[in-house]
C-alpha atoms as a PDB file:
ATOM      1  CA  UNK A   1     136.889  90.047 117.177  1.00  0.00           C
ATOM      2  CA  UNK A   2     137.508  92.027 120.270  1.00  0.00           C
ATOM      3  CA  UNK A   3     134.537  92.045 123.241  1.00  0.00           C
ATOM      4  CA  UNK A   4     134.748  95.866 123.286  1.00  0.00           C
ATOM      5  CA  UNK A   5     131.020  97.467 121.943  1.00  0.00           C
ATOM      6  CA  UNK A   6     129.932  98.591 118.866  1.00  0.00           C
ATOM      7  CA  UNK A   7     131.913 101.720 117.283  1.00  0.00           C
ATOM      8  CA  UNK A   8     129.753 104.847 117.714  1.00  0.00           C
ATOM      9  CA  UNK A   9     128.327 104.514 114.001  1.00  0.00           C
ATOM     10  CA  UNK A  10     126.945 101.682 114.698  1.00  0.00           C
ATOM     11  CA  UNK A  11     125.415 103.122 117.976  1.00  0.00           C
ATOM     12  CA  UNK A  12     123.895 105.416 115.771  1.00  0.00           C
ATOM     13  CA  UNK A  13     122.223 102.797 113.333  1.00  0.00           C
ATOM     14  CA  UNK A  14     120.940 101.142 116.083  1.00  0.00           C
ATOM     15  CA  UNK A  15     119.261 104.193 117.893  1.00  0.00           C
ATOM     16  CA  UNK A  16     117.680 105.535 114.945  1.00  0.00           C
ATOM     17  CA  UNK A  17     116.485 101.765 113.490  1.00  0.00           C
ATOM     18  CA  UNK A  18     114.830 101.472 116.732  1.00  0.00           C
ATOM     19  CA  UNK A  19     113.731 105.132 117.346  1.00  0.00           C
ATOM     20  CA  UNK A  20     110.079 104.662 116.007  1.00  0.00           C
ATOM     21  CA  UNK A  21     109.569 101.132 117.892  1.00  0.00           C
ATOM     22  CA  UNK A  22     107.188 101.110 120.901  1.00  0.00           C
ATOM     23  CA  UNK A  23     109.558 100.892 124.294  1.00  0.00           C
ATOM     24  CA  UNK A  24     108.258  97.159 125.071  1.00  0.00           C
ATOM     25  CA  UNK A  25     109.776  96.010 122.113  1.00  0.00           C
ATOM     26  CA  UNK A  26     112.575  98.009 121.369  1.00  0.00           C
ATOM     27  CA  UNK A  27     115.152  96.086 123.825  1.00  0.00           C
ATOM     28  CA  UNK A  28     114.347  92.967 122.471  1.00  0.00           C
ATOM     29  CA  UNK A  29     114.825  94.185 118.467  1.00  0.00           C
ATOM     30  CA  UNK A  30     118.208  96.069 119.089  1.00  0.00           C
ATOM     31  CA  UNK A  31     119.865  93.059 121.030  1.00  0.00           C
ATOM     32  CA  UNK A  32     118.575  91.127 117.637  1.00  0.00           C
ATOM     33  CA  UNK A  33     119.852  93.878 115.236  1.00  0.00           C
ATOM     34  CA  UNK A  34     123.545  94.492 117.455  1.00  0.00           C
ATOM     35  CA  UNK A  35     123.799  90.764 117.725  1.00  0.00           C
ATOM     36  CA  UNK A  36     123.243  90.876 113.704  1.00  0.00           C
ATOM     37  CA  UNK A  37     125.604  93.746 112.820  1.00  0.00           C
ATOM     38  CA  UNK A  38     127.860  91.693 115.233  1.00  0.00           C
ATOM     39  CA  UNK A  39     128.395  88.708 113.133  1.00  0.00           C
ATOM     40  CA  UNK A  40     128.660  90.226 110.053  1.00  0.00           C
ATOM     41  CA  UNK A  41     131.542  92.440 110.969  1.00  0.00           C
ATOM     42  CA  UNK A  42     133.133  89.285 112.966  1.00  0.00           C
ATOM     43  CA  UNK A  43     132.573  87.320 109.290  1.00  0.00           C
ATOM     44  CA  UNK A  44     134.535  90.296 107.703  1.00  0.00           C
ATOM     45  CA  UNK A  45     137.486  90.485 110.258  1.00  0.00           C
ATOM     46  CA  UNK A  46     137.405  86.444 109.614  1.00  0.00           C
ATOM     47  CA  UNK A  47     138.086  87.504 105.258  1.00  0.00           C
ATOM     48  CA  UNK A  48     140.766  90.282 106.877  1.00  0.00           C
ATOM     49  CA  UNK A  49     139.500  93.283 107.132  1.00  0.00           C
ATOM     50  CA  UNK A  50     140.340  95.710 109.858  1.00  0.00           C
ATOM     51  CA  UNK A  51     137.760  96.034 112.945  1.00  0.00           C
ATOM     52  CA  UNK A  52     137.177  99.379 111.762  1.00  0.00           C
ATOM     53  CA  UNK A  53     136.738  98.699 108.379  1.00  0.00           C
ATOM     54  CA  UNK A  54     134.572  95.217 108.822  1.00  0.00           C
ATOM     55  CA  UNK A  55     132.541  97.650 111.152  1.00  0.00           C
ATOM     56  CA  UNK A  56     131.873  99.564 108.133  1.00  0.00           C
ATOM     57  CA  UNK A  57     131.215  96.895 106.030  1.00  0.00           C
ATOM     58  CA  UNK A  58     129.066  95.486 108.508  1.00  0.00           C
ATOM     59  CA  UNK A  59     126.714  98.820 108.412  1.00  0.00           C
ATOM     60  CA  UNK A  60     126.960  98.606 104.342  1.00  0.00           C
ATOM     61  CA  UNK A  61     125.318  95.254 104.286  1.00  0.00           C
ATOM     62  CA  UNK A  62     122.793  96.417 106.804  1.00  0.00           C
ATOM     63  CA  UNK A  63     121.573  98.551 104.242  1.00  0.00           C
ATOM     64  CA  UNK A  64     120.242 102.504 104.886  1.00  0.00           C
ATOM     65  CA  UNK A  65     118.642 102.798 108.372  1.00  0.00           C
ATOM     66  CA  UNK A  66     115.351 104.765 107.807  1.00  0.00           C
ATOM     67  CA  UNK A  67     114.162 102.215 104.826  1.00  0.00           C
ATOM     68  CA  UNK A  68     114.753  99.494 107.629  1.00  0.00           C
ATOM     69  CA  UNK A  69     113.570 101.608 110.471  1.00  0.00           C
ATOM     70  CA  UNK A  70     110.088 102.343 108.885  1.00  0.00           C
ATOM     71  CA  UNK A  71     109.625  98.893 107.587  1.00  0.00           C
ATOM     72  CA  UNK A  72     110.727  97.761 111.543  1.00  0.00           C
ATOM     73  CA  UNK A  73     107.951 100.201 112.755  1.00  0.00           C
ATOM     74  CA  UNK A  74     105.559  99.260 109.952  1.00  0.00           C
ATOM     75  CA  UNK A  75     105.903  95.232 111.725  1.00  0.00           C
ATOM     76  CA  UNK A  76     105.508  96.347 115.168  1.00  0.00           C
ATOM     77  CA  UNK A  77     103.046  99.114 114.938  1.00  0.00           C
ATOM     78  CA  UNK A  78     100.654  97.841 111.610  1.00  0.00           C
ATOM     79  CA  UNK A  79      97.767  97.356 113.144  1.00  0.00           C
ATOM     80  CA  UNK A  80      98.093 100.538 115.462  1.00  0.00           C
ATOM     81  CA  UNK A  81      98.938 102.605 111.887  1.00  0.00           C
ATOM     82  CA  UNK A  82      96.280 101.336 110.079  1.00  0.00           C
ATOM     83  CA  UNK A  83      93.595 101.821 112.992  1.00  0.00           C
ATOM     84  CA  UNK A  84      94.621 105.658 112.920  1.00  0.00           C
ATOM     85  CA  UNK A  85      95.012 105.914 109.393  1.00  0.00           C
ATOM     86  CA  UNK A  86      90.688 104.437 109.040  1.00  0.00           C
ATOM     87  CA  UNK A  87      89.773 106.336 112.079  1.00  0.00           C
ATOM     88  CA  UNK A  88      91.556 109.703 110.319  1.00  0.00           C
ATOM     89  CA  UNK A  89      89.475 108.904 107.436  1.00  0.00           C
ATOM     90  CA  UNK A  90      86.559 108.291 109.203  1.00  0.00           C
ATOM     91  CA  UNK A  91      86.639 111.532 111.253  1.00  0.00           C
ATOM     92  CA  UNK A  92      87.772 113.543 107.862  1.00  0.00           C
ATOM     93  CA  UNK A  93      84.917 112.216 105.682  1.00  0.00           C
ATOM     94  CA  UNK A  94      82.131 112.809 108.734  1.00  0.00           C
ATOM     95  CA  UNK A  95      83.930 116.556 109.381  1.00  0.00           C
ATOM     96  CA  UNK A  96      83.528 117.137 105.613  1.00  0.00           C
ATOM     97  CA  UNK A  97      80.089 116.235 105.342  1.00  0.00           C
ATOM     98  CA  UNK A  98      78.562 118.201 108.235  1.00  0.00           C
ATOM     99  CA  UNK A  99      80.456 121.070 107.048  1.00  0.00           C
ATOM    100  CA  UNK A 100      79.239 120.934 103.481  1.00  0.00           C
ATOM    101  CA  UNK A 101      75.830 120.534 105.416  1.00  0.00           C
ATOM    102  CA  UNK A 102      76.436 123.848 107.235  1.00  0.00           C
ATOM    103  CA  UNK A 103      77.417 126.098 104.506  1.00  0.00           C
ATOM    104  CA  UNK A 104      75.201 124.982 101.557  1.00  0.00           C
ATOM    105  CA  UNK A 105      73.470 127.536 100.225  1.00  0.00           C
ATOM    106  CA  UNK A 106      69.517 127.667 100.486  1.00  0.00           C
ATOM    107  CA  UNK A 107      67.476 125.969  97.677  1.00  0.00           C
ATOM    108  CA  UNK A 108      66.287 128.960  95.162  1.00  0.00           C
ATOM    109  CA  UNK A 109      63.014 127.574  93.454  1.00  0.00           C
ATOM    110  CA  UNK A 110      62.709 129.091  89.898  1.00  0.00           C
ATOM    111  CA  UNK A 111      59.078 129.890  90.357  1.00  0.00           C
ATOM    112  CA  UNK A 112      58.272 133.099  92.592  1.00  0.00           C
END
């Protein structure tokens, strides 16, 4: 396989798998994922295909990049997610009581 870089669909995968990772991190995971997509398209030139076409295959074995980008973000950022997702809840269920406390409507007794 040649030393030139990844074909520009591959580029692509790579920016958008890594798009929702925080910046510390996201160097670090798309040398892992290029050096990935690497050797699967150098094991396809190795069964003959093309560069082009083991490329392709390459991305095809990957698998669709937003499934693997949001279960890449879900590793990285779990505990942040599920810190918002309580606090959210939190803040939701505390703004929904005081309001229902606001706008209740005054207590009629049935005796005058």
């Amino acid at each position: 396989m040649s030393a030139a870089p990844c074909p520009p669909a591959a580029q692509r995968y790579l920016r958008c798998l890594t798009l929702l990772l925080p910046p510390r991190v996201r160097p670090r995971v798309l040398a892992e994922v290029h050096a990935h997509l690497h050797g699967l398209a150098h094991d396809a030139q190795l069964r003959g295909l093309p560069e082009a076409q083991a490329w392709a295959h390459a991305l095809q074995q990957a698998g669709p990049v937003w499934p693997a980008a949001l279960r890449l973000a879900g590793v990285y950022l779990g505990r942040t997610l599920r810190a918002a997702v309580l606090v959210s809840a939190a803040l939701g269920g505390a703004a929904y009581a005081v309001q229902g406390s606001l706008t209740a409507p005054p207590h009629v007794s049935g005796q005058p």
